[in-house]
C-alpha atoms as a PDB file:
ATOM      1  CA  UNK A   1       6.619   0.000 -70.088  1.00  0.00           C
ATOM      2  CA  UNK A   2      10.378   1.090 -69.779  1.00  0.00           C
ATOM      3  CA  UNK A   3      13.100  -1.973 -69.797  1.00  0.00           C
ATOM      4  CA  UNK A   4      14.735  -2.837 -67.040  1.00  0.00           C
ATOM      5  CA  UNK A   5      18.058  -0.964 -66.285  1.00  0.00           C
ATOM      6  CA  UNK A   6      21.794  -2.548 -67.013  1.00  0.00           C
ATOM      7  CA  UNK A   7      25.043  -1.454 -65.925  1.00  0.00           C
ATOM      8  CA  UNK A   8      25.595   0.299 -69.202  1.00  0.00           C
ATOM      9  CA  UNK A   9      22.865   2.751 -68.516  1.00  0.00           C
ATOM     10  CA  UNK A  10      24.796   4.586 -66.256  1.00  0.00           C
ATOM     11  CA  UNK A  11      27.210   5.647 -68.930  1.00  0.00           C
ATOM     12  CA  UNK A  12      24.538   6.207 -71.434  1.00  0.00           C
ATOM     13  CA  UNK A  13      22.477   8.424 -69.656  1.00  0.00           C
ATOM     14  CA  UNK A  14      25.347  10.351 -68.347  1.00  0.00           C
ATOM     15  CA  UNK A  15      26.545  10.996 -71.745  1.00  0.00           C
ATOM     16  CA  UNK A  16      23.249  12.023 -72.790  1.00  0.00           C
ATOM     17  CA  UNK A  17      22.775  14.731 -70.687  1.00  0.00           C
ATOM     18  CA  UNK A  18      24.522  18.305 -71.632  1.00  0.00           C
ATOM     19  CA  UNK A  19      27.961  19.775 -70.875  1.00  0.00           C
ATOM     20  CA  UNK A  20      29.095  16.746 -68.954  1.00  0.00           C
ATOM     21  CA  UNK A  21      32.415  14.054 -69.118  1.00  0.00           C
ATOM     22  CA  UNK A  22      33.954  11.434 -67.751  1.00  0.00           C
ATOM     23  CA  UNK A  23      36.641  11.953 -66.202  1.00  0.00           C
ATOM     24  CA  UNK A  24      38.513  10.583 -63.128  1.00  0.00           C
ATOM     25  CA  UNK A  25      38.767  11.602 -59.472  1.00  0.00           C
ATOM     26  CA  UNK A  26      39.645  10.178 -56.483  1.00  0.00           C
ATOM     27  CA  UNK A  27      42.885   9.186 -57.851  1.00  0.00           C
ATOM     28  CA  UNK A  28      42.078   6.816 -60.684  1.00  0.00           C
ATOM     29  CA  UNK A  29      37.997   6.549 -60.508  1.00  0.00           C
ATOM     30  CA  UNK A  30      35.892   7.568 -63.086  1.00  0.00           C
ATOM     31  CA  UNK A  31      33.471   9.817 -62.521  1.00  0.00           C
ATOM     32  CA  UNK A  32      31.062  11.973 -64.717  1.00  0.00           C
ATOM     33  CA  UNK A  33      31.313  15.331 -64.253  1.00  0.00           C
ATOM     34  CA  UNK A  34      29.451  18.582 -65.342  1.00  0.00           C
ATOM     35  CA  UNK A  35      30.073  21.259 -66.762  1.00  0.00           C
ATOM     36  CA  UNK A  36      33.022  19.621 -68.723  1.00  0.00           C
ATOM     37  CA  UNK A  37      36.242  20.747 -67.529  1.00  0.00           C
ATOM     38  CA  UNK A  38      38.578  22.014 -64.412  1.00  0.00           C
ATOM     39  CA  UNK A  39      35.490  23.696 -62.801  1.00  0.00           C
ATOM     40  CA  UNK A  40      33.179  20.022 -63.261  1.00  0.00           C
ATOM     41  CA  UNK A  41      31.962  18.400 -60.043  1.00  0.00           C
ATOM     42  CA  UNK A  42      31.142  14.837 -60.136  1.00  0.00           C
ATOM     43  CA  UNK A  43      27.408  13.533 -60.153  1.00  0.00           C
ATOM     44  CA  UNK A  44      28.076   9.804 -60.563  1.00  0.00           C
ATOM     45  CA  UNK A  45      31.191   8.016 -59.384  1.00  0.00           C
ATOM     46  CA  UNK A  46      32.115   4.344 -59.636  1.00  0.00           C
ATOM     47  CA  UNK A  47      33.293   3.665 -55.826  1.00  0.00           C
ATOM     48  CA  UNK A  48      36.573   1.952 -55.466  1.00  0.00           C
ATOM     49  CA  UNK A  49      36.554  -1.321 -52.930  1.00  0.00           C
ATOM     50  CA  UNK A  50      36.546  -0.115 -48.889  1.00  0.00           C
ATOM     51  CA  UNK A  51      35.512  -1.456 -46.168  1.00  0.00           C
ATOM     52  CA  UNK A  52      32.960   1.484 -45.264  1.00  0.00           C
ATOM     53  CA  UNK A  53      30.638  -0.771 -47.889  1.00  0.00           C
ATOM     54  CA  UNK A  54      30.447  -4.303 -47.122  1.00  0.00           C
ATOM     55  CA  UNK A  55      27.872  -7.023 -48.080  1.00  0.00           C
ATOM     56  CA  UNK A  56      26.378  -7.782 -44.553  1.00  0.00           C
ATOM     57  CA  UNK A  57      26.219 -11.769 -45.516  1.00  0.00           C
ATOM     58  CA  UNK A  58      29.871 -12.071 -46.541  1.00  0.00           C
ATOM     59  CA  UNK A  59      31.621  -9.423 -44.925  1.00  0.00           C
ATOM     60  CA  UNK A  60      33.098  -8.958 -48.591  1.00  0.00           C
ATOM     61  CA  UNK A  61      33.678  -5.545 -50.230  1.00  0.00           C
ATOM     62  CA  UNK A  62      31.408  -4.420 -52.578  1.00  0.00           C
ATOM     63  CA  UNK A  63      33.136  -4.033 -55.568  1.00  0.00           C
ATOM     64  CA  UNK A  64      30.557  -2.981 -57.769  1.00  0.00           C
ATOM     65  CA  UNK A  65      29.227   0.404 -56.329  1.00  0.00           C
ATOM     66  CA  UNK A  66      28.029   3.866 -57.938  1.00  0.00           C
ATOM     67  CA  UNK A  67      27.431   6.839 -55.976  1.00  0.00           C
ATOM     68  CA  UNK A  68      24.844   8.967 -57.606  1.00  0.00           C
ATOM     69  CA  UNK A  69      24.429  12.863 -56.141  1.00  0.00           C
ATOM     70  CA  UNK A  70      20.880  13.273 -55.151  1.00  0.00           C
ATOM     71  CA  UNK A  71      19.677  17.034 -55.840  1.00  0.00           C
ATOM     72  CA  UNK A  72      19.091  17.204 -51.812  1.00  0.00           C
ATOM     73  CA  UNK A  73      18.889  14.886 -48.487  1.00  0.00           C
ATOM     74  CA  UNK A  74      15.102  14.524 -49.081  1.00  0.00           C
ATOM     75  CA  UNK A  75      15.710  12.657 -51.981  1.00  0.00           C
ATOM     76  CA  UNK A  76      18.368  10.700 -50.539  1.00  0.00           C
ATOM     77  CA  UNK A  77      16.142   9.754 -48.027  1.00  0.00           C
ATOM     78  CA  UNK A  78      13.111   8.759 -49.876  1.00  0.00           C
ATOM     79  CA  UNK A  79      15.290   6.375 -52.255  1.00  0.00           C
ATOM     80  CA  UNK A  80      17.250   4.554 -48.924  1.00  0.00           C
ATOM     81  CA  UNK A  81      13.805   4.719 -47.393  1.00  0.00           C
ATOM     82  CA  UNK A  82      11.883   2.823 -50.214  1.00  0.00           C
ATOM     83  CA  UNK A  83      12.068  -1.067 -49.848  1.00  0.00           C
ATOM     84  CA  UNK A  84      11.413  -1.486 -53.500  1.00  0.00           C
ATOM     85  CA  UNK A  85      14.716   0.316 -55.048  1.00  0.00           C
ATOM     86  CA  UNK A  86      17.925  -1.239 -54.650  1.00  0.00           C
ATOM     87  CA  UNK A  87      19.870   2.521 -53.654  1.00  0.00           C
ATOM     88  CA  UNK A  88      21.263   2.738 -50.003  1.00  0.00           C
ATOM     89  CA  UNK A  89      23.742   4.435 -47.897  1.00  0.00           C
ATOM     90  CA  UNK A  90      26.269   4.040 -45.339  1.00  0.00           C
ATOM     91  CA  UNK A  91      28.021   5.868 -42.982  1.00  0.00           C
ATOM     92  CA  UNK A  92      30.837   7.154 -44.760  1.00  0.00           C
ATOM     93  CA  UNK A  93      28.194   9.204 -46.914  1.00  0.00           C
ATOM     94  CA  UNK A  94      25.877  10.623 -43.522  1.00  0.00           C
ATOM     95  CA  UNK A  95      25.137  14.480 -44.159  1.00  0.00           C
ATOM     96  CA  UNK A  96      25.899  13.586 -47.976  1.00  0.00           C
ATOM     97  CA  UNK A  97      22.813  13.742 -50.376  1.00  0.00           C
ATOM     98  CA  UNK A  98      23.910  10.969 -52.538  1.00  0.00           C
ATOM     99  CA  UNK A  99      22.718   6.806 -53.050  1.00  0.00           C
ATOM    100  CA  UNK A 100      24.750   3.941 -53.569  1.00  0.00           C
ATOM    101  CA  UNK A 101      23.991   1.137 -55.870  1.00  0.00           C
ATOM    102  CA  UNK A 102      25.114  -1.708 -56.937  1.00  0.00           C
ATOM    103  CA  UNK A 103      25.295  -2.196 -60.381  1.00  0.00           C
ATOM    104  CA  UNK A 104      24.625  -5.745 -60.550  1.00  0.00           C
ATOM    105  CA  UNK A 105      21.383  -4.460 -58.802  1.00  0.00           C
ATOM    106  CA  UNK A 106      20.381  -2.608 -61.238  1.00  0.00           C
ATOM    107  CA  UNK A 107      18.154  -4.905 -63.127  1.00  0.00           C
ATOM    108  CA  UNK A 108      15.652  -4.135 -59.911  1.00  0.00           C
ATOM    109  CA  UNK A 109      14.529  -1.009 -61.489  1.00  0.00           C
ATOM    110  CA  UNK A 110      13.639   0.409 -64.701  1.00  0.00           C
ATOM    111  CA  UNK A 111      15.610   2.386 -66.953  1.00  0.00           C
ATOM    112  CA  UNK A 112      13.238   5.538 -66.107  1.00  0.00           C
ATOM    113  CA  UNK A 113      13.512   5.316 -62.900  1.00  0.00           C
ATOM    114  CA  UNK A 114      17.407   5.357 -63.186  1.00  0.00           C
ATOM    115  CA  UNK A 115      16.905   8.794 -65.181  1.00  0.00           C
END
């Protein structure tokens, strides 16, 4: 049975995977990229604070958040959809085929599942 997933995952498995890098976008937020270089698009970005993302008991900013590129809405969907993963969406990213998470969420699913 895989482990549970941890923040650091995200790093790891992004670094494991070929021709990719972190680098930055957004201004100042990292973000892994592939293929390495001027031409890389990000797959995985840690999300500055907004107010498009806030917990709906606190009214706080998440501060905490990952956007992971899903190969295609359907995917999207079925992750948001599925009670038992911690991904969701939000406005902001409607007609976008990516998940948020939180990361200290995480621990909800496996490592596999993460891949």
């Amino acid at each position: 049975m895989s482990r549970r997933a941890r923040p650091d995952d995200v790093d790891e498995i992004c670094a494991s995977l070929p021709e990719t890098e972190l680098g930055v976008s957004w201004g100042d937020r990292p973000t892994w990229k592939v293929p390495r270089g001027d031409k890389g698009k990000g797959f995985v970005l840690y999300r500055a604070p907004h107010k498009t993302a806030v917990d709906p008991d606190t009214g706080e900013m998440y501060d905490d958040l990952v956007v992971i590129t899903t190969p295609t809405e359907a995917e999207k969907h079925a992750l948001v959809e599925d009670a038992s993963t911690p991904f969701f969406t939000i406005d902001h990213f409607r007609g976008y085929s990516a998940v948020l998470v939180r990361l200290s969420r995480l621990g909800e699913i496996t490592r596999q599942e993460l891949v």
